[in-house]
C-alpha atoms as a PDB file:
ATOM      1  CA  UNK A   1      37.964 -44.494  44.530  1.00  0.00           C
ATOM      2  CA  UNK A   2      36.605 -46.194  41.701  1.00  0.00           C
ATOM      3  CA  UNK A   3      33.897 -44.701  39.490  1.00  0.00           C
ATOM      4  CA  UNK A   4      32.063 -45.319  35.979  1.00  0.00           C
ATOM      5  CA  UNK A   5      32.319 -43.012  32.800  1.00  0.00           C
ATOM      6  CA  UNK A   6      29.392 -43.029  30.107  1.00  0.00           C
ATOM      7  CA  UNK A   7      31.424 -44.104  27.418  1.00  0.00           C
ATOM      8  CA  UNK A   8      30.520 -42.660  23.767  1.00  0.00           C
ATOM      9  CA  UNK A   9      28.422 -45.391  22.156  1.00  0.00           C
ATOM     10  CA  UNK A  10      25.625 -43.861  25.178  1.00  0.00           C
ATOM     11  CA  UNK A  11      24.879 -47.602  25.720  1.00  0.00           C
ATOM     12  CA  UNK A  12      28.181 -48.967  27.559  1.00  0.00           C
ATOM     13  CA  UNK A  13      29.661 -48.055  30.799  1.00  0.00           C
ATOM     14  CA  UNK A  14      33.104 -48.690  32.333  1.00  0.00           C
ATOM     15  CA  UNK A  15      34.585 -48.811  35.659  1.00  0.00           C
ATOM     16  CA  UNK A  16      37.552 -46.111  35.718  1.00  0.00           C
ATOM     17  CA  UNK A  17      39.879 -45.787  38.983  1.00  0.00           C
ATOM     18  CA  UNK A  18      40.278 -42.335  40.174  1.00  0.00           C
ATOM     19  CA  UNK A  19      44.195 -42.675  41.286  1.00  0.00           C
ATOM     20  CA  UNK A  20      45.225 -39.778  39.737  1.00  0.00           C
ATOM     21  CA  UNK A  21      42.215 -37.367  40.869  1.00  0.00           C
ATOM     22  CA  UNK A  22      43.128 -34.026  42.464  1.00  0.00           C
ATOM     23  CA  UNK A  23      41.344 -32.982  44.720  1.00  0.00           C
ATOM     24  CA  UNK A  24      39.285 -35.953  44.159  1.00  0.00           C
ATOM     25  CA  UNK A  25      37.939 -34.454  40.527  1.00  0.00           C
ATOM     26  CA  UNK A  26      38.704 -35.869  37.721  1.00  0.00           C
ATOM     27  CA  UNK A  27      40.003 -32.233  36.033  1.00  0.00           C
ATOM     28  CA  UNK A  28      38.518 -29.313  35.167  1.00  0.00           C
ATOM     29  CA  UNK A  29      36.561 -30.368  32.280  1.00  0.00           C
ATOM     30  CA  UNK A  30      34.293 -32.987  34.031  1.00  0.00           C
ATOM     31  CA  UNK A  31      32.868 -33.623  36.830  1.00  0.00           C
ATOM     32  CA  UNK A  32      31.265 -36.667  38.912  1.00  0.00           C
ATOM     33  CA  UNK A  33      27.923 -36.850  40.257  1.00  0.00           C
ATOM     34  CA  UNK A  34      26.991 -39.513  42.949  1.00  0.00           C
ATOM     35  CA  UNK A  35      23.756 -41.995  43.493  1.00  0.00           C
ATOM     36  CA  UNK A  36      21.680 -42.666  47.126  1.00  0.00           C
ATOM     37  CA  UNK A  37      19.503 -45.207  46.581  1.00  0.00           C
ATOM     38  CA  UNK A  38      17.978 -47.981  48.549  1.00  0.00           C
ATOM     39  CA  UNK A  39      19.156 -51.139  48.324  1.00  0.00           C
ATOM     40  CA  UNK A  40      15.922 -52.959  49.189  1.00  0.00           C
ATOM     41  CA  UNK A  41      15.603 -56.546  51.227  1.00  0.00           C
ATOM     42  CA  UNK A  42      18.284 -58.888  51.959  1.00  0.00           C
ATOM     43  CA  UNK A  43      16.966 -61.111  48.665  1.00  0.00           C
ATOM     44  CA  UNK A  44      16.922 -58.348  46.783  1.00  0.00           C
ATOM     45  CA  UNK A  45      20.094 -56.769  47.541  1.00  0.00           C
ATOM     46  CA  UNK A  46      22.288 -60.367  47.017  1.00  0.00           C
ATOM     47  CA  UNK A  47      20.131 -60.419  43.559  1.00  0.00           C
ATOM     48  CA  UNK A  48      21.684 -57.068  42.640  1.00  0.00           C
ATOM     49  CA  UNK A  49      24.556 -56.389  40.275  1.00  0.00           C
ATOM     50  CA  UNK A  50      27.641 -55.054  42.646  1.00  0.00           C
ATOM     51  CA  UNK A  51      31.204 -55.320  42.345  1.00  0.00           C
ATOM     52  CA  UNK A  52      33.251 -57.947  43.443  1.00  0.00           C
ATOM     53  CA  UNK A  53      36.885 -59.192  43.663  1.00  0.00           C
ATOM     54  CA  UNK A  54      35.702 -60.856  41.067  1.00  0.00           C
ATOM     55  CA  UNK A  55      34.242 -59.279  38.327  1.00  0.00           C
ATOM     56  CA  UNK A  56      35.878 -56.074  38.197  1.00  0.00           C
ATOM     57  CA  UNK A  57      38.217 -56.326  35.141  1.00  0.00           C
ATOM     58  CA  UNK A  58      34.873 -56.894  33.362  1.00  0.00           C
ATOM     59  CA  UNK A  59      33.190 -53.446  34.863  1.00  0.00           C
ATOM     60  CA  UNK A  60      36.429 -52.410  33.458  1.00  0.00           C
ATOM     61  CA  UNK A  61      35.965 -53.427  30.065  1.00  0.00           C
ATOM     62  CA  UNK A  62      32.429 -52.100  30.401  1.00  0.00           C
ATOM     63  CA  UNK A  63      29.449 -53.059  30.835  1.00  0.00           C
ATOM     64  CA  UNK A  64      25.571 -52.262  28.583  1.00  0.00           C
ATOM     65  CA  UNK A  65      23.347 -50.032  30.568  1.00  0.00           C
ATOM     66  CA  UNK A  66      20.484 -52.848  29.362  1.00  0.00           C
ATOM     67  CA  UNK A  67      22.006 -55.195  31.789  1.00  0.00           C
ATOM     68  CA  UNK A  68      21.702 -52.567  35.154  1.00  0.00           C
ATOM     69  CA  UNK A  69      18.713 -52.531  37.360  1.00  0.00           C
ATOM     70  CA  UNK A  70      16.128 -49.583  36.287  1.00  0.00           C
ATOM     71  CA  UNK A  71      16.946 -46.845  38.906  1.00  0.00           C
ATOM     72  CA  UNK A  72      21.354 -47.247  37.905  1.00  0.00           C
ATOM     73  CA  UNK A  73      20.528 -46.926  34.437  1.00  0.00           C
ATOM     74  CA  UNK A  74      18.157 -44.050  34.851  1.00  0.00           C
ATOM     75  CA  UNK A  75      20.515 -42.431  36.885  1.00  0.00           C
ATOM     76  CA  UNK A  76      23.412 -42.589  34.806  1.00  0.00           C
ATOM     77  CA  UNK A  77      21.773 -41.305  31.466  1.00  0.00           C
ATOM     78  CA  UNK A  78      20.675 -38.514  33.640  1.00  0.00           C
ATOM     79  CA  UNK A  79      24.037 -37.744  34.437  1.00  0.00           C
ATOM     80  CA  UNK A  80      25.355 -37.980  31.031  1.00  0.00           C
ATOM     81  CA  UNK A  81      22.747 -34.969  30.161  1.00  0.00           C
ATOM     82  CA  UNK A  82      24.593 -32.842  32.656  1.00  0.00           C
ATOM     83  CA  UNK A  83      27.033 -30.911  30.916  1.00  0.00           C
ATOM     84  CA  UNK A  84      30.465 -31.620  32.237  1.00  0.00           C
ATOM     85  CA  UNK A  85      29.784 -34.604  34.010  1.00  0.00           C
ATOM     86  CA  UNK A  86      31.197 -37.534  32.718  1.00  0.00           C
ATOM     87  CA  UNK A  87      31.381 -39.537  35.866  1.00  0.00           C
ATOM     88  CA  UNK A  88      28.843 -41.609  38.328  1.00  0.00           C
ATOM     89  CA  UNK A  89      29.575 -43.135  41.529  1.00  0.00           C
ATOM     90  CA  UNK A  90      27.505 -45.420  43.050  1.00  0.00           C
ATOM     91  CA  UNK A  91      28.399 -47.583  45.938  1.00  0.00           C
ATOM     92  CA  UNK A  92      27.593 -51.195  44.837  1.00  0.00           C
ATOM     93  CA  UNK A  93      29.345 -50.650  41.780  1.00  0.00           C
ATOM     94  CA  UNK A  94      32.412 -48.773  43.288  1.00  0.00           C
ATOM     95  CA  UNK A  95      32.998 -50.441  46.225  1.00  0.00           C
ATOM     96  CA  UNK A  96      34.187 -54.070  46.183  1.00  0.00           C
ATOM     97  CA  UNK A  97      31.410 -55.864  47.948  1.00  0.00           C
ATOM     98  CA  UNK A  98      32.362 -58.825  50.390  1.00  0.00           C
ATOM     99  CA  UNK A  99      35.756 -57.564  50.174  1.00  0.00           C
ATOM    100  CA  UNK A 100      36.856 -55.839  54.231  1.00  0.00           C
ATOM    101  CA  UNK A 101      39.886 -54.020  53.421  1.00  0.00           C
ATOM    102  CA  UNK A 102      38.152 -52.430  50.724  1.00  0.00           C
ATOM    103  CA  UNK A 103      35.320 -51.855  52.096  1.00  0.00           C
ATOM    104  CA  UNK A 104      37.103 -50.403  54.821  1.00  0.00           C
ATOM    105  CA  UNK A 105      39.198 -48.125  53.127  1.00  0.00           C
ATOM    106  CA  UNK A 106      35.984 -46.806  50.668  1.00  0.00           C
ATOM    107  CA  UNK A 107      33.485 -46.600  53.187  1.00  0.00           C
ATOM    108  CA  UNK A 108      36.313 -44.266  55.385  1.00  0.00           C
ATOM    109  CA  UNK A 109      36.694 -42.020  52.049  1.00  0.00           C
ATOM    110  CA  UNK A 110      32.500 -41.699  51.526  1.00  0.00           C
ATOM    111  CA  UNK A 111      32.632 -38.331  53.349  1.00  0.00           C
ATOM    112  CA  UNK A 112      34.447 -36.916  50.582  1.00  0.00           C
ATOM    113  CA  UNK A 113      33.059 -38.617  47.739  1.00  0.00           C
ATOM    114  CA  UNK A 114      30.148 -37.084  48.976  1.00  0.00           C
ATOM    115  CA  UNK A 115      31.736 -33.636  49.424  1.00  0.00           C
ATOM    116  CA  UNK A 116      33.216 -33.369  45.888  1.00  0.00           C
ATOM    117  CA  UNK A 117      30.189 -34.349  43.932  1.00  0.00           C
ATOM    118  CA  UNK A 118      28.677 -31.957  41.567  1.00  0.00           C
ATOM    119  CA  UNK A 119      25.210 -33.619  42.380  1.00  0.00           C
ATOM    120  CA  UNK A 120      23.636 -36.195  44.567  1.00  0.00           C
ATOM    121  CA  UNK A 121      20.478 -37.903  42.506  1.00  0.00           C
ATOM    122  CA  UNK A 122      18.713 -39.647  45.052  1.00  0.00           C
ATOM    123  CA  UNK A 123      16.346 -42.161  44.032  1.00  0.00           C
ATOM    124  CA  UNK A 124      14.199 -41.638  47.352  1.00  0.00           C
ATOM    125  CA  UNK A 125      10.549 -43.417  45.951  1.00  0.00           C
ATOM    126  CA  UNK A 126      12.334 -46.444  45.048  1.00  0.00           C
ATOM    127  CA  UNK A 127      12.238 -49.569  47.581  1.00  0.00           C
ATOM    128  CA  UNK A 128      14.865 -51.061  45.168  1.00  0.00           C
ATOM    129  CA  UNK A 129      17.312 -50.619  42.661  1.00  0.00           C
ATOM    130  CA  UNK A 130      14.128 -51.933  40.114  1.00  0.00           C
ATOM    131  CA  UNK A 131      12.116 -48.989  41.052  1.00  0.00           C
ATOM    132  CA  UNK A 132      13.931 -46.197  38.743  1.00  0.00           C
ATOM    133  CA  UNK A 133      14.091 -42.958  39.861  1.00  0.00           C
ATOM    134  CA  UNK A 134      11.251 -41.470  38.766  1.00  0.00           C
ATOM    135  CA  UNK A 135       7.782 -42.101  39.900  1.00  0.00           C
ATOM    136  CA  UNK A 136       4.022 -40.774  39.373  1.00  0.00           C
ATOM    137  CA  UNK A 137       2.593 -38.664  42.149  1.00  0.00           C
END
């Protein structure tokens, strides 16, 4: 599984790989919360920042929250309010997109990335990743 830490600066965020989990935690001092969101139309969904074969030693390096659609940025400086959670997963940015094998092999292993998650934030109002996760009633 491959996940993304809030890194200090509050503005940057890095793909980490979760090898050496247990349990599928990353320890007893943080935890990992997960995202559901919608990813909208077709055009809207290739337009939308994912992970690929190619690009992922950059999501390693990090990447600025500025550059993430509204409703990933929201929810990962929501998460990094949440005491002891120092990890979000989100599928498009965890999975390698347009890659079978891994797709595959993540997409088998989504039960219990779902099951070990201190929180689901679902983004439910949103048609999009633009949306955000909040909305007016």
């Amino acid at each position: 599984m491959l996940t993304f830490n809030h890194q200090s600066d509050n503005k940057t965020i890095r793909l980490v790989e979760t090898v050496g989990w247990n349990d599928g935690c990353p320890g007893d001092d943080y935890q990992y919360v997960t995202l559901s969101h919608c990813w909208g139309p077709p055009k809207m969904a290739e337009k939308q920042i994912k992970l690929r074969s190619s690009n992922i030693e950059d999501f390693k390096r990090g990447l600025s929250l500025d550059d993430l659609p509204k409703t990933f940025r929201q929810a990962m400086e929501f998460a990094a309010k949440i005491p002891k959670v120092g990890y979000i997963w989100i599928d498009s940015l965890c999975i390698k997109q347009g890659d079978v094998e891994d797709w595959l092999k993540e997409s088998a292993a989504m039960g219990q990335v779902y099951s070990y998650t201190f929180l689901n934030i679902s983004a439910t109002a949103g048609t999009d990743s633009t949306f955000g996760l909040f909305s007016r009633r």
